[in-house]
N, C-alpha and C. Protein backbone atom coordinates (compact mmCIF):
# COMPACT_ATOMS: atom_id res chain seq x y z
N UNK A 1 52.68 37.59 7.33
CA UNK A 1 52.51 37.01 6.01
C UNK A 1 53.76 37.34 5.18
N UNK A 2 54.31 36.46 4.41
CA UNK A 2 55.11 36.32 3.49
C UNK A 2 54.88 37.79 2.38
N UNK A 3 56.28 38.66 2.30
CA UNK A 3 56.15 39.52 1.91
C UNK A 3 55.78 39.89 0.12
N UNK A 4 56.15 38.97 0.29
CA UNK A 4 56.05 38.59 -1.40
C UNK A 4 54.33 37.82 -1.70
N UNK A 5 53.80 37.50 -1.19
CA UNK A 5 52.12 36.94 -0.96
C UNK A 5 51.46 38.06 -0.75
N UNK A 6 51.78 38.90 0.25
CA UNK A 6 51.02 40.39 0.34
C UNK A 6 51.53 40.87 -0.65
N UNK A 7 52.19 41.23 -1.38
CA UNK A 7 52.59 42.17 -2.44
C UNK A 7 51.61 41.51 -3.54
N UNK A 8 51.37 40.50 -3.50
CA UNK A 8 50.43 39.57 -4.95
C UNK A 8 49.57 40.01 -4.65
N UNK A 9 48.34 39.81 -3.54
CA UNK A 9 47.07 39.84 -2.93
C UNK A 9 46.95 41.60 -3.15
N UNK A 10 47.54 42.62 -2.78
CA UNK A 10 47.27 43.70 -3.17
C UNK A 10 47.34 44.08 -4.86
N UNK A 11 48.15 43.71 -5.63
CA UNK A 11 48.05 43.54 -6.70
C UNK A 11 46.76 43.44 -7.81
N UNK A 12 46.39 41.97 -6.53
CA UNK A 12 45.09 41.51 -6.83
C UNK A 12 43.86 41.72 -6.73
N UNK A 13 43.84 42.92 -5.47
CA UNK A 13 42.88 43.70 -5.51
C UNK A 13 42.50 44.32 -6.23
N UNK A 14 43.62 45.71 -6.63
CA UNK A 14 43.81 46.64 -7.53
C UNK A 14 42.91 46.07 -9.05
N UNK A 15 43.68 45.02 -9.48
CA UNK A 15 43.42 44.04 -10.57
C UNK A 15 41.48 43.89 -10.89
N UNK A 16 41.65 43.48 -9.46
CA UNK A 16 39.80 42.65 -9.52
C UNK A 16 38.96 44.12 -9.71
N UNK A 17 38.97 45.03 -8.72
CA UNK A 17 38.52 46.32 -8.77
C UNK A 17 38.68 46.89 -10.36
N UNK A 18 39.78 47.09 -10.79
CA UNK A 18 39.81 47.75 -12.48
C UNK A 18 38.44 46.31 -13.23
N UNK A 19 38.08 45.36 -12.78
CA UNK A 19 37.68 44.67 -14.01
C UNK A 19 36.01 44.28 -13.46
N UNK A 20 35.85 45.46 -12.83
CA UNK A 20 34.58 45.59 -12.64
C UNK A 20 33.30 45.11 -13.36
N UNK A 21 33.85 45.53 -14.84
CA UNK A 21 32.60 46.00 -15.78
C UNK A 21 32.56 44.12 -15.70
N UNK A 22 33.63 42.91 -15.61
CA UNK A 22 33.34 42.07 -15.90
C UNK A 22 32.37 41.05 -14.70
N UNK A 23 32.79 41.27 -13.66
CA UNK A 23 31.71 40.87 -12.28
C UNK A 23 30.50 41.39 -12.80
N UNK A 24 29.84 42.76 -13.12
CA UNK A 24 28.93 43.09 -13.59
C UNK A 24 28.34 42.71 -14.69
N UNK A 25 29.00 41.90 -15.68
CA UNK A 25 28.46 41.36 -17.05
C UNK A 25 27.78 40.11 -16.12
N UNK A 26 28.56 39.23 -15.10
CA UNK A 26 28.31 37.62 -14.79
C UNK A 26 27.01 38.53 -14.01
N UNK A 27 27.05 39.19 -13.09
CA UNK A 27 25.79 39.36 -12.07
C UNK A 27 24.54 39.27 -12.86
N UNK A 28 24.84 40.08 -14.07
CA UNK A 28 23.59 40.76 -14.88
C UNK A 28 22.84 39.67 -15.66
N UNK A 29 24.06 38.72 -16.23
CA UNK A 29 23.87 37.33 -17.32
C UNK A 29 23.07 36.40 -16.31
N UNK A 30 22.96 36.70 -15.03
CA UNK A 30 22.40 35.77 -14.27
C UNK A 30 21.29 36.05 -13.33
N UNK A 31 20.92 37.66 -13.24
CA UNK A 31 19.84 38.21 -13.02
C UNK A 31 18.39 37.29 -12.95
N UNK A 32 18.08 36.36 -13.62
CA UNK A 32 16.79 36.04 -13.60
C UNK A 32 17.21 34.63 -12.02
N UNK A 33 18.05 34.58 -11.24
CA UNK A 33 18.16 33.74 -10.29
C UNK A 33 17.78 34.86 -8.96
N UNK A 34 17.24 35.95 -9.30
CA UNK A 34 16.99 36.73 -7.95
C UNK A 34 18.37 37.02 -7.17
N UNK A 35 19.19 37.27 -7.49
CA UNK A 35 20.27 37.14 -5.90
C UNK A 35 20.49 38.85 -6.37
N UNK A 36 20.77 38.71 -5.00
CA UNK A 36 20.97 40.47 -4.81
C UNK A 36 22.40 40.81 -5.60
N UNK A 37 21.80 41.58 -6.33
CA UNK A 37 23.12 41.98 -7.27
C UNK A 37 24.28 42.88 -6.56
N UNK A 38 24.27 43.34 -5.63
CA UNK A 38 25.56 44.12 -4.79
C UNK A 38 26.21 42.86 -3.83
N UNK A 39 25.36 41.98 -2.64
CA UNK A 39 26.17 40.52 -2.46
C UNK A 39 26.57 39.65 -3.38
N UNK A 40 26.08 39.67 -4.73
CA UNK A 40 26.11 38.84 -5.63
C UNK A 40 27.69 38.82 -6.04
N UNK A 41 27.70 40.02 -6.32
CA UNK A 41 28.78 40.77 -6.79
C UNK A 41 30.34 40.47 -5.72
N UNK A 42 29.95 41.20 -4.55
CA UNK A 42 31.19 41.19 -3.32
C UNK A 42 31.45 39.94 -3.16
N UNK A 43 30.66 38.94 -3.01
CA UNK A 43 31.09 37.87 -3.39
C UNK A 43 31.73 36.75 -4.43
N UNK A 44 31.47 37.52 -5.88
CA UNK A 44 32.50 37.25 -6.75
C UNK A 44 34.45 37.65 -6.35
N UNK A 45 33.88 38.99 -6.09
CA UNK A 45 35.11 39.83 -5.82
C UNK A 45 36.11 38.86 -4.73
N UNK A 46 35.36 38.63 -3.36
CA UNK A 46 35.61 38.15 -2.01
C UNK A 46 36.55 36.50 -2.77
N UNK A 47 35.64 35.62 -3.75
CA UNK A 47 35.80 34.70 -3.77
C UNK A 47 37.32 34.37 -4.91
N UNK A 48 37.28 35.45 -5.91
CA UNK A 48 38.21 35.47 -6.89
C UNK A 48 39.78 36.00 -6.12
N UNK A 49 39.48 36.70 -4.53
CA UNK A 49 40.62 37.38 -3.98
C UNK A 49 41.38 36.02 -3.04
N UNK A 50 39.70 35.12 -2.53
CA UNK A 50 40.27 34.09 -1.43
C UNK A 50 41.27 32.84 -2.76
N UNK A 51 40.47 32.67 -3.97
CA UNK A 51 41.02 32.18 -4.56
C UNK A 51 42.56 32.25 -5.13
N UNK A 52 42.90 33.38 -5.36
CA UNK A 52 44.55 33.94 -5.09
C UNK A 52 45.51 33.82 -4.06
N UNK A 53 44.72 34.10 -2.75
CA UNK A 53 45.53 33.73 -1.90
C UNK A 53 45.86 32.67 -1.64
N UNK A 54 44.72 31.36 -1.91
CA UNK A 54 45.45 30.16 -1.55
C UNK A 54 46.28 29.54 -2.66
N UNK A 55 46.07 30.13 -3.87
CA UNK A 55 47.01 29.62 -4.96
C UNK A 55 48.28 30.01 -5.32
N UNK A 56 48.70 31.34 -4.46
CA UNK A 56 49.39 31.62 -4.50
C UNK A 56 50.47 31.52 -3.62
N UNK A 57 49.89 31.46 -2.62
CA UNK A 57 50.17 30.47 -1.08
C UNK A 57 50.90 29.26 -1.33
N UNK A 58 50.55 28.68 -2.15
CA UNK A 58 51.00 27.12 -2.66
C UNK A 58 52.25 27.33 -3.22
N UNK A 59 51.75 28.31 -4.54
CA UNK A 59 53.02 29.00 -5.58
C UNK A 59 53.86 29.28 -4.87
N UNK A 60 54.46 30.33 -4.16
CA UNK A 60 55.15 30.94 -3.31
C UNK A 60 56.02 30.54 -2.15
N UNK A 61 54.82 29.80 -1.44
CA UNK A 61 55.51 29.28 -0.21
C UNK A 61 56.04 27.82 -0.04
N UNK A 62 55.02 27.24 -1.19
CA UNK A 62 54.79 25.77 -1.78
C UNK A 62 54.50 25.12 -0.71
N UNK A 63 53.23 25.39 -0.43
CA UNK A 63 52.33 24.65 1.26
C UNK A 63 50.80 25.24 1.06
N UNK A 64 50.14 25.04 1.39
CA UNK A 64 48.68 25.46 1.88
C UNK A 64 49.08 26.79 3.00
N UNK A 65 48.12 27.43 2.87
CA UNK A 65 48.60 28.81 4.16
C UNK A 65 48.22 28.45 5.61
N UNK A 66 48.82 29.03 6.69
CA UNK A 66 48.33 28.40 7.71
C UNK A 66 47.80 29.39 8.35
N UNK A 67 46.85 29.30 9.52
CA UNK A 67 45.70 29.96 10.19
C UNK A 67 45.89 31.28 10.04
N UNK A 68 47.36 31.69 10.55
CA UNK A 68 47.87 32.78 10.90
C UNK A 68 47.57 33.99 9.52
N UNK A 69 48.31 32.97 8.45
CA UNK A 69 48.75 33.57 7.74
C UNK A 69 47.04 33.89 7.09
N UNK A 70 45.90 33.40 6.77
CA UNK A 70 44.54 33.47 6.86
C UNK A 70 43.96 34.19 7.47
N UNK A 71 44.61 34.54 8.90
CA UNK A 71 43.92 35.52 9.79
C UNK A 71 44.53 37.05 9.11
N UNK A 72 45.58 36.81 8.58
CA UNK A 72 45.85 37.96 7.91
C UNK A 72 45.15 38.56 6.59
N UNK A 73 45.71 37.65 6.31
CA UNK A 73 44.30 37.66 4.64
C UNK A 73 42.99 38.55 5.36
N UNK A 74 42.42 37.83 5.60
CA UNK A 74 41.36 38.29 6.25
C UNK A 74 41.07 40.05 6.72
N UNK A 75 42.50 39.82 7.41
CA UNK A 75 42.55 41.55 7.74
C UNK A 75 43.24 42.43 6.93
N UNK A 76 43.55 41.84 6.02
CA UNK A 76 44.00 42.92 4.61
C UNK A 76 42.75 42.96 3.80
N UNK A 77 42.06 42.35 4.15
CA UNK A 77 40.27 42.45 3.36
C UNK A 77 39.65 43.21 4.26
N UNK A 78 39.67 43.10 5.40
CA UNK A 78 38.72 44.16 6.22
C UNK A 78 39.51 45.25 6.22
N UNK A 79 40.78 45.63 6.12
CA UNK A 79 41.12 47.24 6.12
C UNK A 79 40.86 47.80 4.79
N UNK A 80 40.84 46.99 3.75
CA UNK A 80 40.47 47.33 2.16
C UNK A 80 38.69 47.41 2.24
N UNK A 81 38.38 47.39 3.06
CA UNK A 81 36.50 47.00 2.43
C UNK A 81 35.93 48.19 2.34
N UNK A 82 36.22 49.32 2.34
CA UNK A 82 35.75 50.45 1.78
C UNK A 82 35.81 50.62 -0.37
N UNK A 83 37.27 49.97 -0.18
CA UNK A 83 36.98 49.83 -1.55
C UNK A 83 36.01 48.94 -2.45
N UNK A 84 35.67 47.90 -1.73
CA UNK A 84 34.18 47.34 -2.04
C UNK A 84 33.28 47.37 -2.09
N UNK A 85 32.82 48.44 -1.72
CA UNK A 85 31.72 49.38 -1.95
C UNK A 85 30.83 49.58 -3.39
């Protein structure tokens, strides 16, 4: 992966993680839909991180990302998933 795309995407972790309290305002504001508030949640997180990568992907490389570079993504999320906790 483009060194400058991983340097964003970690960034972006860091970023999403500090703004906790705000995933937790949307989970809570929406509480009466039943969804499990800890998937509810990782999946904000999951979806606001996939959302960076491909926009930034675009920004950066000025292309859509390709498999590879996805399969990476991917595994910079599974070596980070302790911090999602």
């Amino acid at each position: 992966m483009d060194k400058k795309l991983q340097n964003v995407i970690e960034r972006k972790i860091t970023e999403i993680l500090s703004q906790s309290d705000e995933i937790t305002l949307i989970v809570e504001s929406l509480g009466d839909l039943s969804f499990d508030d800890s998937s509810f949640s990782k999946g904000i997180f999951i979806g606001r991180l996939y959302n960076s990568f491909y926009y930034q992907s675009r920004r950066i490389l000025k292309r859509d990302p390709t498999k590879e570079e996805f399969s990476e993504f991917v595994k910079i999320l599974k070596n980070k998933q302790d911090l999602f906790k």
